[in-house]
PDB file of N, CA and C in Angstrom:
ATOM      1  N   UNK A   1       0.818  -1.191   0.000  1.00  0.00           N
ATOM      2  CA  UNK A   1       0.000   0.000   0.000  1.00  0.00           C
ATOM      3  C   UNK A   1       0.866   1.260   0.000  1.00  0.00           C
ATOM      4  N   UNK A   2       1.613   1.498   0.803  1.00  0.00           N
ATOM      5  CA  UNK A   2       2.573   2.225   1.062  1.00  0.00           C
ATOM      6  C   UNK A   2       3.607   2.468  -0.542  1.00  0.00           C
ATOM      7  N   UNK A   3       3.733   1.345  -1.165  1.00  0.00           N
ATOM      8  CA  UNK A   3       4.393   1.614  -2.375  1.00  0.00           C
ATOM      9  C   UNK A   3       3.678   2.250  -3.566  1.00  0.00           C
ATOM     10  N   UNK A   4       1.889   1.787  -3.635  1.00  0.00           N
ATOM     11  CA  UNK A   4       1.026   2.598  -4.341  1.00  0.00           C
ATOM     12  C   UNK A   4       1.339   3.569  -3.993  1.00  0.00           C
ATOM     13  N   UNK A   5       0.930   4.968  -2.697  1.00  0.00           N
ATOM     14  CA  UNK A   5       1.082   5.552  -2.497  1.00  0.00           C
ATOM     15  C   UNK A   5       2.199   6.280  -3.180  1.00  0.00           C
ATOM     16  N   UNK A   6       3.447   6.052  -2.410  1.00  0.00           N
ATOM     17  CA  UNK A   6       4.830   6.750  -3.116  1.00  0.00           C
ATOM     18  C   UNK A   6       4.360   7.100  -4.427  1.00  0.00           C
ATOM     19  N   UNK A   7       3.854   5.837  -5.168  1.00  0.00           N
ATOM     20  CA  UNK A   7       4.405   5.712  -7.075  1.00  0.00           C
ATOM     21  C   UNK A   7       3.357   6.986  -7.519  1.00  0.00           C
ATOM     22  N   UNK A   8       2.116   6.747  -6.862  1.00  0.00           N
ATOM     23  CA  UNK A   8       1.351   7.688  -6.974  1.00  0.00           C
ATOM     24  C   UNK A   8       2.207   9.272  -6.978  1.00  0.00           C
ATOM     25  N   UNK A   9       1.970   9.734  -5.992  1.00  0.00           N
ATOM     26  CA  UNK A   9       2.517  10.760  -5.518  1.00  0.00           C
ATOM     27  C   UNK A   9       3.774  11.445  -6.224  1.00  0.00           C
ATOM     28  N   UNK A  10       4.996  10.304  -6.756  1.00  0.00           N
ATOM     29  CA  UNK A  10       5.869  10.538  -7.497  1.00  0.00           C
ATOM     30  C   UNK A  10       5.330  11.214  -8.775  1.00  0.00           C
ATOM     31  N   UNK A  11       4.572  10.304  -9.525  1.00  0.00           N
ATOM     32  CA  UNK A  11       3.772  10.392 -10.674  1.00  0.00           C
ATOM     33  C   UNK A  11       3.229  11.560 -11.076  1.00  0.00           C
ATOM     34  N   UNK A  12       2.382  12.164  -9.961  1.00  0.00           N
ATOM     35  CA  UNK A  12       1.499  13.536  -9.748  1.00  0.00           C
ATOM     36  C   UNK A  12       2.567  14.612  -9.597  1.00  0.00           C
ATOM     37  N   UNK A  13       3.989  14.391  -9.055  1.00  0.00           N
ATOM     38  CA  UNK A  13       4.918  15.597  -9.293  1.00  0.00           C
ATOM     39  C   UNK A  13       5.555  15.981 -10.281  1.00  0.00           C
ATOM     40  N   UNK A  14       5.751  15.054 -10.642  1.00  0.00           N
ATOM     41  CA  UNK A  14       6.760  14.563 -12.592  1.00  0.00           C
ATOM     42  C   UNK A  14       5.444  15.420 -13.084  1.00  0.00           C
ATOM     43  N   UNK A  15       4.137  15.235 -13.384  1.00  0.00           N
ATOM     44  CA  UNK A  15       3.197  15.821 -14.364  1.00  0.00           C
ATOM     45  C   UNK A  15       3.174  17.362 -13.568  1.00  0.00           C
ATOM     46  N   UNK A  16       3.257  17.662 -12.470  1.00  0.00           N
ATOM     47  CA  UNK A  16       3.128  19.244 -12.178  1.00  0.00           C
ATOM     48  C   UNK A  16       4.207  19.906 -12.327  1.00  0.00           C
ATOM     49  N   UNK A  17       5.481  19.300 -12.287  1.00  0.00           N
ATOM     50  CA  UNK A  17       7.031  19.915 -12.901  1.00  0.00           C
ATOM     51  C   UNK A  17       6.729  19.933 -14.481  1.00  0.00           C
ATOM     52  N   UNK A  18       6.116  19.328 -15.256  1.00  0.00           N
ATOM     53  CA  UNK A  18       6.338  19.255 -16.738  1.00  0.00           C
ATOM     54  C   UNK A  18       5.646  20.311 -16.863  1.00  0.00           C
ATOM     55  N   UNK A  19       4.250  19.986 -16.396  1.00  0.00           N
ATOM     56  CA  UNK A  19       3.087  21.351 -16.707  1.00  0.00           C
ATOM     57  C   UNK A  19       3.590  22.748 -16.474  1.00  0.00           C
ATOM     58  N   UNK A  20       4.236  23.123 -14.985  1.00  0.00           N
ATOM     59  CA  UNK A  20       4.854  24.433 -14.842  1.00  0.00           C
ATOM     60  C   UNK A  20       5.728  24.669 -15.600  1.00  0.00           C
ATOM     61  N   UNK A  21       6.802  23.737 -16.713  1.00  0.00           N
ATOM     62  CA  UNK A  21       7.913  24.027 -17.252  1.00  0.00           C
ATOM     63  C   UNK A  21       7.587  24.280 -18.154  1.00  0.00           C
ATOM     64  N   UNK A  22       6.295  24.051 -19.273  1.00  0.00           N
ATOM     65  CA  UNK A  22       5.700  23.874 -19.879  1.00  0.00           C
ATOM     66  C   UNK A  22       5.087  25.652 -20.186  1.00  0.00           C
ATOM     67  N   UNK A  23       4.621  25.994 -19.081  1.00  0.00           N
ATOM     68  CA  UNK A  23       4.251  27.627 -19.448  1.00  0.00           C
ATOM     69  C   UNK A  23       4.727  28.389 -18.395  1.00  0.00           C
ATOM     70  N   UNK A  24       6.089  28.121 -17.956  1.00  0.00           N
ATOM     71  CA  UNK A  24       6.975  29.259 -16.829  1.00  0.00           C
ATOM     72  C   UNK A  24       7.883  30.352 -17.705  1.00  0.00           C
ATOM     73  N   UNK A  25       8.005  29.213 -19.409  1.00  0.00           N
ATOM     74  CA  UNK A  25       8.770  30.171 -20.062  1.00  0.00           C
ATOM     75  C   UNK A  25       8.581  31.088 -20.856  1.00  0.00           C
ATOM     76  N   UNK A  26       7.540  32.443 -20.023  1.00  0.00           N
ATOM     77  CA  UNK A  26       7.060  32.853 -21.427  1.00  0.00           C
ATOM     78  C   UNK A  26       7.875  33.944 -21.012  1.00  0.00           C
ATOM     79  N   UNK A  27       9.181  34.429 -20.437  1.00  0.00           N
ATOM     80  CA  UNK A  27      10.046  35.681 -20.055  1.00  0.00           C
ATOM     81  C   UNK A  27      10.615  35.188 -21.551  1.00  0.00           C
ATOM     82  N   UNK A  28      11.065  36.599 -21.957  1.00  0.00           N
ATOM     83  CA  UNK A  28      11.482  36.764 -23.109  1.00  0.00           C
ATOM     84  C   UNK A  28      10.817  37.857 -24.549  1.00  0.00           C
ATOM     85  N   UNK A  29      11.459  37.442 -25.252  1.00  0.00           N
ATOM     86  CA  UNK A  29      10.942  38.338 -26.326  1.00  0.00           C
ATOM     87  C   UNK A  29      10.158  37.566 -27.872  1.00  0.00           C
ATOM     88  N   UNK A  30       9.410  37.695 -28.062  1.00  0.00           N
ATOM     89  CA  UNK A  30       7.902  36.787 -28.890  1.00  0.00           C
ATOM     90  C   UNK A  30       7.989  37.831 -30.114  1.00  0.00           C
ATOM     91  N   UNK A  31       7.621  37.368 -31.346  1.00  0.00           N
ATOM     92  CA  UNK A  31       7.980  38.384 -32.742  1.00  0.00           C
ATOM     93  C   UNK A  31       6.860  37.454 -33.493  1.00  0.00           C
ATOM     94  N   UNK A  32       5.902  38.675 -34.041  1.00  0.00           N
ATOM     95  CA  UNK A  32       4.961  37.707 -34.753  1.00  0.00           C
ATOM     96  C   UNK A  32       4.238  38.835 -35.264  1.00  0.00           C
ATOM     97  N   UNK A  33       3.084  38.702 -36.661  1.00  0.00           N
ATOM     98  CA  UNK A  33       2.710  39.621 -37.079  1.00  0.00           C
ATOM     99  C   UNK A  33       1.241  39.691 -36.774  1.00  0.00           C
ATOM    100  N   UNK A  34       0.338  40.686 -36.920  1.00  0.00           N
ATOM    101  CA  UNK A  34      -0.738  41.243 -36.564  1.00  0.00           C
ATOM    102  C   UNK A  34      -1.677  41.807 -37.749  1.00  0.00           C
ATOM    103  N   UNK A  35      -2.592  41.054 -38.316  1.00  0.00           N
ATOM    104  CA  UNK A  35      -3.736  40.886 -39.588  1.00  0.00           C
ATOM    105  C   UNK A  35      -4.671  41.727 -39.627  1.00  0.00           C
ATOM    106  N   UNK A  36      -4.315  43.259 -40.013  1.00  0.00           N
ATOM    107  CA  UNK A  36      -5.559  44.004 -39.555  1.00  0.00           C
ATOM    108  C   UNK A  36      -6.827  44.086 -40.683  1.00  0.00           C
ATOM    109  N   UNK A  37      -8.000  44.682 -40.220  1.00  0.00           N
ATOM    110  CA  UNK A  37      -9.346  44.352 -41.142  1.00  0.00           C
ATOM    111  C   UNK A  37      -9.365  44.699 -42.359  1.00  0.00           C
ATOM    112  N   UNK A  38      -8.096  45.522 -42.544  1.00  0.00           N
ATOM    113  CA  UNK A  38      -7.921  46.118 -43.680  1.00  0.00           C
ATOM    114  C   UNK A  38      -7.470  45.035 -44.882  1.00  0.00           C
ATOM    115  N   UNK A  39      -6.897  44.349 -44.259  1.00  0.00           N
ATOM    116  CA  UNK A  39      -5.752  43.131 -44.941  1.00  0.00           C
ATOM    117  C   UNK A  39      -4.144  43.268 -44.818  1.00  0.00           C
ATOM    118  N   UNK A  40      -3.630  44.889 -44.207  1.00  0.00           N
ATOM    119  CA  UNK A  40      -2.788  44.870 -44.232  1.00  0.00           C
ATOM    120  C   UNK A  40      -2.140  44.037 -42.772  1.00  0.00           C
ATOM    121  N   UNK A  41      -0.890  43.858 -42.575  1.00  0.00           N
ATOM    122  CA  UNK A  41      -0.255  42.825 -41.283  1.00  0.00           C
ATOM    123  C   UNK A  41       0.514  44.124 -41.109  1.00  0.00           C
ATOM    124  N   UNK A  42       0.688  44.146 -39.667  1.00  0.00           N
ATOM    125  CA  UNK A  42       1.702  44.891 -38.786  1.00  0.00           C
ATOM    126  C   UNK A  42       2.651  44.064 -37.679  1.00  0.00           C
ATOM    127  N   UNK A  43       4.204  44.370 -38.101  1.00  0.00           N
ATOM    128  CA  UNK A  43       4.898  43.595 -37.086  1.00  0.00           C
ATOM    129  C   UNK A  43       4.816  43.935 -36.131  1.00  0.00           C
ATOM    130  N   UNK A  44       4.881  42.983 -34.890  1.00  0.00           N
ATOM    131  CA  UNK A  44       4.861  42.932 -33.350  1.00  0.00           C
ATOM    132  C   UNK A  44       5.785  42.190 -32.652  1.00  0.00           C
ATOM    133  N   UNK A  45       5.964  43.158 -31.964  1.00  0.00           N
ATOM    134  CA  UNK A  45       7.435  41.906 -30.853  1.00  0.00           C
ATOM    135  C   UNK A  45       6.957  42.608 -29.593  1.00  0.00           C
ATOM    136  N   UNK A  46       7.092  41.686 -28.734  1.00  0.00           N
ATOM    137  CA  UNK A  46       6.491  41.948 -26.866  1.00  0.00           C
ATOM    138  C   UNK A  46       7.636  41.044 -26.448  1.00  0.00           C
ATOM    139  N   UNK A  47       8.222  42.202 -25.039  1.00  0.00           N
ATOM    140  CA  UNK A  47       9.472  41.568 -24.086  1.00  0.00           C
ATOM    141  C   UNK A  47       8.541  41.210 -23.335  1.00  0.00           C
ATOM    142  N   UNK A  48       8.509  40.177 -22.878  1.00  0.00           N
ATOM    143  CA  UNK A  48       7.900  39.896 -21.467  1.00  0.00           C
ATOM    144  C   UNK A  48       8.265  38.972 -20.462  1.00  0.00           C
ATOM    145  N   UNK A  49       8.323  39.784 -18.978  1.00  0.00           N
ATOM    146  CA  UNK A  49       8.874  39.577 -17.792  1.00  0.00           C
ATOM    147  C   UNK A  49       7.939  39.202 -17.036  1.00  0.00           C
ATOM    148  N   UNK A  50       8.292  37.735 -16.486  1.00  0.00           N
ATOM    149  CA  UNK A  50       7.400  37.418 -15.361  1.00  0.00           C
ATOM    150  C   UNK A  50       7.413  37.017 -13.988  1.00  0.00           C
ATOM    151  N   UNK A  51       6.572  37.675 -12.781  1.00  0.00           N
ATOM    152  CA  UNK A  51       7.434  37.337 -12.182  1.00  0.00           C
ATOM    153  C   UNK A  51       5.693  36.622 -11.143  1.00  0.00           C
ATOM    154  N   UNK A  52       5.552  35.610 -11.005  1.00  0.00           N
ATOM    155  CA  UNK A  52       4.674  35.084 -10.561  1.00  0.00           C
ATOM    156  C   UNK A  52       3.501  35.152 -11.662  1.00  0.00           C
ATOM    157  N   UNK A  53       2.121  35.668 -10.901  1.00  0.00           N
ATOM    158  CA  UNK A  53       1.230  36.099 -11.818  1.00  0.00           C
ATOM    159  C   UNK A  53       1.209  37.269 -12.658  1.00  0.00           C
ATOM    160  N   UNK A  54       2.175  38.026 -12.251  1.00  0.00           N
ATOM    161  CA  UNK A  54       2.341  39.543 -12.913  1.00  0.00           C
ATOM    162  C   UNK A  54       3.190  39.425 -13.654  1.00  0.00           C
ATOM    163  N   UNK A  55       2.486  40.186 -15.166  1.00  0.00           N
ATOM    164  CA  UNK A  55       3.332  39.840 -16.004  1.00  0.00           C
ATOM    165  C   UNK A  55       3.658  41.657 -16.617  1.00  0.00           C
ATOM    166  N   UNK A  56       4.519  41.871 -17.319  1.00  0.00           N
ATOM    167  CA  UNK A  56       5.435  43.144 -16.985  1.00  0.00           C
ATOM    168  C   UNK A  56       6.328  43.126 -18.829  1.00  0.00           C
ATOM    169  N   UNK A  57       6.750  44.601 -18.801  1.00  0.00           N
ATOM    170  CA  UNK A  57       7.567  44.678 -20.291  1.00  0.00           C
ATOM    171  C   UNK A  57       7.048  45.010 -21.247  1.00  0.00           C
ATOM    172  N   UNK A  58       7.372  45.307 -22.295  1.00  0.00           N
ATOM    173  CA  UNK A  58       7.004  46.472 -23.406  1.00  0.00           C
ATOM    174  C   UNK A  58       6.775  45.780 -24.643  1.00  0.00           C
ATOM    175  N   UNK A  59       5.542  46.300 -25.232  1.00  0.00           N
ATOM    176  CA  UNK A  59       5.293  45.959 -27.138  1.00  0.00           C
ATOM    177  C   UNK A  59       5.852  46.776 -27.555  1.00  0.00           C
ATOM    178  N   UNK A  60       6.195  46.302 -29.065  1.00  0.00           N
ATOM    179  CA  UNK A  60       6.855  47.372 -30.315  1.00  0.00           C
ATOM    180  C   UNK A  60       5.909  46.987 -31.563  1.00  0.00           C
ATOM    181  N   UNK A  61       5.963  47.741 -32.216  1.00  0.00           N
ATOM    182  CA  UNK A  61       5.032  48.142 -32.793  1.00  0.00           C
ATOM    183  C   UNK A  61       5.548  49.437 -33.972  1.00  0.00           C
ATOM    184  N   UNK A  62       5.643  49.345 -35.349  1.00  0.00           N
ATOM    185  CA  UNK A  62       5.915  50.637 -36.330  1.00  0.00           C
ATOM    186  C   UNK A  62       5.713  51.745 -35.537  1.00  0.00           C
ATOM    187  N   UNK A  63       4.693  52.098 -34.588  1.00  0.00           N
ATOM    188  CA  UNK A  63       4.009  53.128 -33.892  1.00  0.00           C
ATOM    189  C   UNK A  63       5.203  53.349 -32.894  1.00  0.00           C
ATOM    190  N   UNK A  64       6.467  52.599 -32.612  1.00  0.00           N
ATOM    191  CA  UNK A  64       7.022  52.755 -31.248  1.00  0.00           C
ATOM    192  C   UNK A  64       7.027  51.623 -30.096  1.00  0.00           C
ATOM    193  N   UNK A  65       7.948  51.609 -29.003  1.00  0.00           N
ATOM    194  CA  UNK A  65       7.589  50.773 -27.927  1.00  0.00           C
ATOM    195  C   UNK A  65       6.898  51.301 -26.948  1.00  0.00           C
ATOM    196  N   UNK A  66       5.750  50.959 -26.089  1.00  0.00           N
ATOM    197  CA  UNK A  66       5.119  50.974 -25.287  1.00  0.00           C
ATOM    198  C   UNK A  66       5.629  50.366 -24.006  1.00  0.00           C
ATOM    199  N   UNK A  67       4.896  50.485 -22.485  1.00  0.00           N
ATOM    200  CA  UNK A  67       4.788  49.637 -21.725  1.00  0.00           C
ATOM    201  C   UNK A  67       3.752  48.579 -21.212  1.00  0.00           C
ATOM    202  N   UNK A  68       3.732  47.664 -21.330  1.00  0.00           N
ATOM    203  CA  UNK A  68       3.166  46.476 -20.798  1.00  0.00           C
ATOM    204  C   UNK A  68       2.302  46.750 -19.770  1.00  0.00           C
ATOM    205  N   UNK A  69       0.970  46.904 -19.173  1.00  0.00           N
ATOM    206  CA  UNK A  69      -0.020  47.612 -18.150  1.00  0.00           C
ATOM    207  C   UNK A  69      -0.768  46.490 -17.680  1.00  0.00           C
ATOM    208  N   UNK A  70      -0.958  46.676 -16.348  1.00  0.00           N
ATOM    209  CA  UNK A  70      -1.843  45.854 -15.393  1.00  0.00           C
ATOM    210  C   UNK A  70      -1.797  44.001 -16.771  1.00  0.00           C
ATOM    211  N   UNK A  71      -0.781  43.501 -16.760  1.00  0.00           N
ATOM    212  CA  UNK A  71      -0.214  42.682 -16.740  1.00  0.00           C
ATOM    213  C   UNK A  71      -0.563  41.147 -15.554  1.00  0.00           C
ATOM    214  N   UNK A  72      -1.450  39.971 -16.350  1.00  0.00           N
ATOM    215  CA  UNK A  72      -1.715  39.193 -15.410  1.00  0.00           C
ATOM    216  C   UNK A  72      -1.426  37.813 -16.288  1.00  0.00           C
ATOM    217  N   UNK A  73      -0.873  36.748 -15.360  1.00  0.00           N
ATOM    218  CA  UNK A  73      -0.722  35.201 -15.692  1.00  0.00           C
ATOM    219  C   UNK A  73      -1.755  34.137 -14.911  1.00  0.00           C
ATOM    220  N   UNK A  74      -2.536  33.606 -15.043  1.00  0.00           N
ATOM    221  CA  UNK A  74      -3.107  32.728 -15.083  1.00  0.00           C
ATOM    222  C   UNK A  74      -3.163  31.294 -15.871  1.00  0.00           C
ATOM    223  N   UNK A  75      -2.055  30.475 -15.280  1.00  0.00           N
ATOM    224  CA  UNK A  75      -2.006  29.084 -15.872  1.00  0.00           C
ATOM    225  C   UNK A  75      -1.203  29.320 -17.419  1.00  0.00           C
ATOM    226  N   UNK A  76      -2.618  28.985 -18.165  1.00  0.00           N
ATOM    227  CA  UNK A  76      -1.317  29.000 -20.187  1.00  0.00           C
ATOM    228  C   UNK A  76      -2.420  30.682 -20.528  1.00  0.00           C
ATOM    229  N   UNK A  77      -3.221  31.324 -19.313  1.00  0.00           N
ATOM    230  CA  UNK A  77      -3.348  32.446 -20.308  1.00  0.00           C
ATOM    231  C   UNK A  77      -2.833  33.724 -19.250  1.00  0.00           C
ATOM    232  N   UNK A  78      -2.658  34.903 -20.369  1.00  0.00           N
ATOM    233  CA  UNK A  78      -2.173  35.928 -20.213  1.00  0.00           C
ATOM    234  C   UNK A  78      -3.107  37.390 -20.676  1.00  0.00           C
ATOM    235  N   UNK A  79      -3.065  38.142 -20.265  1.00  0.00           N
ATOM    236  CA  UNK A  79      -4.000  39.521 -20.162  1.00  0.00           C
ATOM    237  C   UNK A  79      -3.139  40.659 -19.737  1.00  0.00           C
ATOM    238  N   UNK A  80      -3.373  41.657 -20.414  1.00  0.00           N
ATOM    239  CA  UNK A  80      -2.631  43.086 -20.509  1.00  0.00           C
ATOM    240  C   UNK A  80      -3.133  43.797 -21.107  1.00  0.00           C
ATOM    241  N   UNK A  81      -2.511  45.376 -20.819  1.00  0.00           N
ATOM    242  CA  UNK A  81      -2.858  46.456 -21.804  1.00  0.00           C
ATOM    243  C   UNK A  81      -1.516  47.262 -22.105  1.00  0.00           C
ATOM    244  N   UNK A  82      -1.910  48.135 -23.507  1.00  0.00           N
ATOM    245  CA  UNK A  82      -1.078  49.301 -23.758  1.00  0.00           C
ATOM    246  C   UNK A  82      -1.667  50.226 -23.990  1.00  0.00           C
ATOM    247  N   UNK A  83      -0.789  51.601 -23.817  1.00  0.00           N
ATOM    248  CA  UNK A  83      -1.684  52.790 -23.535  1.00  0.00           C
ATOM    249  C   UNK A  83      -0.739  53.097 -25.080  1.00  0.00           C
ATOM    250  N   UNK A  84      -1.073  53.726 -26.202  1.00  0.00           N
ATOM    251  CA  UNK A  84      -0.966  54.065 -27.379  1.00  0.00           C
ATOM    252  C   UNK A  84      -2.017  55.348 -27.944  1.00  0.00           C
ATOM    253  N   UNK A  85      -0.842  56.576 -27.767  1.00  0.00           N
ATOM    254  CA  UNK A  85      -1.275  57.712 -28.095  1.00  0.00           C
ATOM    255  C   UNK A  85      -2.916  58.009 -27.118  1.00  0.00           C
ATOM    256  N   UNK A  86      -2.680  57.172 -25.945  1.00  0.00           N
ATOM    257  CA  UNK A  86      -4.250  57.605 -24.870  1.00  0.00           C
ATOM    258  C   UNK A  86      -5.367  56.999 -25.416  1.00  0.00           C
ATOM    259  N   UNK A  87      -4.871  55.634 -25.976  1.00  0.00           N
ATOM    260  CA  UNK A  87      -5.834  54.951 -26.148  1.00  0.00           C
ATOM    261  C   UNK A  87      -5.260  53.621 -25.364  1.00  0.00           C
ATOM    262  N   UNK A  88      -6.521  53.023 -24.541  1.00  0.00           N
ATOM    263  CA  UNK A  88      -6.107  51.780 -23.709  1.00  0.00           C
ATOM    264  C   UNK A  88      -6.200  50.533 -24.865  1.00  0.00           C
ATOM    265  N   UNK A  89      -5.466  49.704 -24.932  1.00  0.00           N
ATOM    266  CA  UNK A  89      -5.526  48.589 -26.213  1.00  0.00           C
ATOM    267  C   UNK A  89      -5.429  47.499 -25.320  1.00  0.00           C
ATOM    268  N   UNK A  90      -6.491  46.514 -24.706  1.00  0.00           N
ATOM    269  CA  UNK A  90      -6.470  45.237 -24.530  1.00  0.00           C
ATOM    270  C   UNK A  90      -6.316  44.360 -25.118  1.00  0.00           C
ATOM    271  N   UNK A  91      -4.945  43.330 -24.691  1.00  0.00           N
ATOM    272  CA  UNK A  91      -4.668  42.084 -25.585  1.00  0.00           C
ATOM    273  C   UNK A  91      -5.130  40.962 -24.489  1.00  0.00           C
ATOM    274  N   UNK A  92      -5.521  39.667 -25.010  1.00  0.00           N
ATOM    275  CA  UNK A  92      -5.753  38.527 -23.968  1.00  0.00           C
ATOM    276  C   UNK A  92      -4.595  37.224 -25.173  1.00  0.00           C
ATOM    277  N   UNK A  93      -4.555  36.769 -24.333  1.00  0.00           N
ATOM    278  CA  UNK A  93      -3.605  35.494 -25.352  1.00  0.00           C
ATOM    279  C   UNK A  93      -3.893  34.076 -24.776  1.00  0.00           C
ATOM    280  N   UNK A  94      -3.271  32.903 -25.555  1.00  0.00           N
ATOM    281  CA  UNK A  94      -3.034  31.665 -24.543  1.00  0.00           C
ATOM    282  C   UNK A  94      -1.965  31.215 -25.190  1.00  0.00           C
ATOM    283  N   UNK A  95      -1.076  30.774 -23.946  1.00  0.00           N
ATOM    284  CA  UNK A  95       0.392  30.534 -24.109  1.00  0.00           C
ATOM    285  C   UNK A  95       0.786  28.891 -24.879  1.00  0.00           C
ATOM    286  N   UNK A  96       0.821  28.497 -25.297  1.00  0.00           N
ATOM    287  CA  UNK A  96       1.210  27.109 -26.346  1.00  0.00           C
ATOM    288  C   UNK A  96       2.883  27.062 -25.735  1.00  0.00           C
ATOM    289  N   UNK A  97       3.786  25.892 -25.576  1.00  0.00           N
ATOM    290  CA  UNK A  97       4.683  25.948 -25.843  1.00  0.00           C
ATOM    291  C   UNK A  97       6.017  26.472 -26.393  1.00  0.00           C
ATOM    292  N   UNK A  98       5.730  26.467 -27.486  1.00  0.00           N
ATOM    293  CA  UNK A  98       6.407  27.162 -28.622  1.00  0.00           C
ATOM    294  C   UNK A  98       5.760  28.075 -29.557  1.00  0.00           C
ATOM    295  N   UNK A  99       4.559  28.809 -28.757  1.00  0.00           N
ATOM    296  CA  UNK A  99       3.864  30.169 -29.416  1.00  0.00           C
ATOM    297  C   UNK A  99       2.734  30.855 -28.391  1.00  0.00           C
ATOM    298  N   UNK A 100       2.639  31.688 -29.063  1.00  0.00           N
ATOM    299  CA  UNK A 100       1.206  32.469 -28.685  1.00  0.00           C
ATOM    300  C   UNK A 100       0.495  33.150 -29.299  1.00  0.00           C
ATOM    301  N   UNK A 101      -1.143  32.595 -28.922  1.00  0.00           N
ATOM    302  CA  UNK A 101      -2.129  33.293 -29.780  1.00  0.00           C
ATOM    303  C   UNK A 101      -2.299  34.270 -29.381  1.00  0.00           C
ATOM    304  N   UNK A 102      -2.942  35.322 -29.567  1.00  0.00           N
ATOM    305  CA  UNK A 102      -2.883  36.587 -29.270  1.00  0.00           C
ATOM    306  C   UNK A 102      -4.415  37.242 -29.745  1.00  0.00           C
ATOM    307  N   UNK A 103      -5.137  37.980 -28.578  1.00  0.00           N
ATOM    308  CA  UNK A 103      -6.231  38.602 -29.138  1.00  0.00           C
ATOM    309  C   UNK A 103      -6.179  39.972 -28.824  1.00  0.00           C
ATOM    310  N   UNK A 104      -5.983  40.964 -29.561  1.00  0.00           N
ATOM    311  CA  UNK A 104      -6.147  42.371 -29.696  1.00  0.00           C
ATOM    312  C   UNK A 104      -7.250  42.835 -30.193  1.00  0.00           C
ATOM    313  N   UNK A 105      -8.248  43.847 -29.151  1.00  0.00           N
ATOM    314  CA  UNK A 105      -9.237  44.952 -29.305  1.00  0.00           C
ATOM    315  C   UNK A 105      -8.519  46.391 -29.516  1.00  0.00           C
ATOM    316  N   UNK A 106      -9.313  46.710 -30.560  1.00  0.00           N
ATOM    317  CA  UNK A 106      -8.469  47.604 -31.199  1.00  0.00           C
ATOM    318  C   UNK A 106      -9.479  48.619 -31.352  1.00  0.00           C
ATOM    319  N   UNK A 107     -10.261  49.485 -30.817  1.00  0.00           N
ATOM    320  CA  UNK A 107     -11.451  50.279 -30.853  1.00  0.00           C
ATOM    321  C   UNK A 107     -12.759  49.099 -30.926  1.00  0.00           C
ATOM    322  N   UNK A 108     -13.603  49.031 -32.191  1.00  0.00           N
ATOM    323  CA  UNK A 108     -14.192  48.082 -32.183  1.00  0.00           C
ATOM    324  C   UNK A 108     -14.027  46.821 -33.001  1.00  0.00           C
ATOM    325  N   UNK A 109     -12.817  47.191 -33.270  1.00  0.00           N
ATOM    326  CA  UNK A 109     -12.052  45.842 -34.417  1.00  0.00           C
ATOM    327  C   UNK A 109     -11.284  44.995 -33.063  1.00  0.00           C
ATOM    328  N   UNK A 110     -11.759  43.163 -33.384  1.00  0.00           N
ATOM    329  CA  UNK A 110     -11.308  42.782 -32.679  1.00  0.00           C
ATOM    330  C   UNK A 110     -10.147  41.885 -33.518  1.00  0.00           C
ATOM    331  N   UNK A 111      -8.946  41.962 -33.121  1.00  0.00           N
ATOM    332  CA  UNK A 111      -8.182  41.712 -34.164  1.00  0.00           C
ATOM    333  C   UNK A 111      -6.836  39.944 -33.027  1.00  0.00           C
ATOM    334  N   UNK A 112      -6.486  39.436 -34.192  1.00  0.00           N
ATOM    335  CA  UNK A 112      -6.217  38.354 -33.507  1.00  0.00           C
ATOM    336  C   UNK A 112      -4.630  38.181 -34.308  1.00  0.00           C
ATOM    337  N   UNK A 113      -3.586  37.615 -33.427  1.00  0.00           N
ATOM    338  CA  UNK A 113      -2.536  37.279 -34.063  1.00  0.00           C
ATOM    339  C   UNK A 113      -2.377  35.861 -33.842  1.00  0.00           C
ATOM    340  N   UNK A 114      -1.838  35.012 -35.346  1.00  0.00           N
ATOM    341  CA  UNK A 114      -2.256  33.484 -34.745  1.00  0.00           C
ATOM    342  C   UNK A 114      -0.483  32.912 -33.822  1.00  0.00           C
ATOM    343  N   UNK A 115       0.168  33.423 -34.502  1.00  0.00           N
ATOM    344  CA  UNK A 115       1.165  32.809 -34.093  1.00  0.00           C
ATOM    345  C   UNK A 115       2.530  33.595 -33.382  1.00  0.00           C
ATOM    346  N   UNK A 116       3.089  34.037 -32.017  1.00  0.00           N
ATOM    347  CA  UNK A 116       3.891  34.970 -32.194  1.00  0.00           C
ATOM    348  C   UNK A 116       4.994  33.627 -31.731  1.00  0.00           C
ATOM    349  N   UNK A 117       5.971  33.672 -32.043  1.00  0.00           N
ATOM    350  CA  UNK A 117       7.246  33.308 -31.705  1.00  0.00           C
ATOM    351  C   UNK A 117       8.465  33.864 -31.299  1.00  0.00           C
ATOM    352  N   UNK A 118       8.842  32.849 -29.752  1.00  0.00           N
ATOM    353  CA  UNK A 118       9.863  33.605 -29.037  1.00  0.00           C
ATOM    354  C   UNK A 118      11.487  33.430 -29.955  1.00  0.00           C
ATOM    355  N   UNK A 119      11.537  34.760 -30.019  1.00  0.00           N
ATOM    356  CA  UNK A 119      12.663  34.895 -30.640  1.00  0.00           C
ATOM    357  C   UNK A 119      14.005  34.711 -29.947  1.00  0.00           C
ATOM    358  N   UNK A 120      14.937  33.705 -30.764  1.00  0.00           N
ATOM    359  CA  UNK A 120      16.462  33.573 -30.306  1.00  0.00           C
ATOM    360  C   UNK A 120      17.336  34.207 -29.614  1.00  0.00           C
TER     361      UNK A 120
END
């Protein structure tokens, strides 16, 4: 009984070390483009620093770099804003491995990036 136990228990830590390793790495810098209604794409790169649930660091954007605002982590998703020329721009995302989707409100265009990738 005692050995169920252990194997158990072992088992359940191995899967909560993979899972946290799995979306702890989203510090860094992500480069991916942005499909607006128009048809035209705008490049995007976001540094981002994390340090628990708060997540922190600046978009770029043709327009300039910004800072990263009220910044939150929850599990594989992520939520923020940028303030751009005094306009608040909410993004929500969910973190994948080796990408992120990305959803940007953009006045009343809700605009989506499918793939950003952390860059080298």
């Amino acid at each position: 009984m005692k050995r169920k136990i252990f194997t158990t228990a072992l088992l359940s830590c191995c899967f909560m070390i993979c899972l946290a390793a799995t979306f702890a790495d989203i510090a860094g810098t992500w480069t991916g483009e942005l499909k607006m209604t128009d048809g035209n794409t705008i490049p995007l790169s976001y540094t981002f620093k994390a340090d628990g649930e708060k997540l922190t660091g600046t978009a770029n954007s043709p327009q300039g770099e910004v800072a990263i605002e009220n910044g939150k982590i929850a599990g594989d998703a992520i939520s923020f804003t940028v303030n751009v020329q005094g306009m608040e721009i909410p993004h929500s995302g969910k973190c994948y491995p080796d990408s992120i989707a990305m959803n940007i409100q953009v006045g009343e265009d809700h605009l989506h990036s499918k793939l950003l990738k952390k860059a080298k």
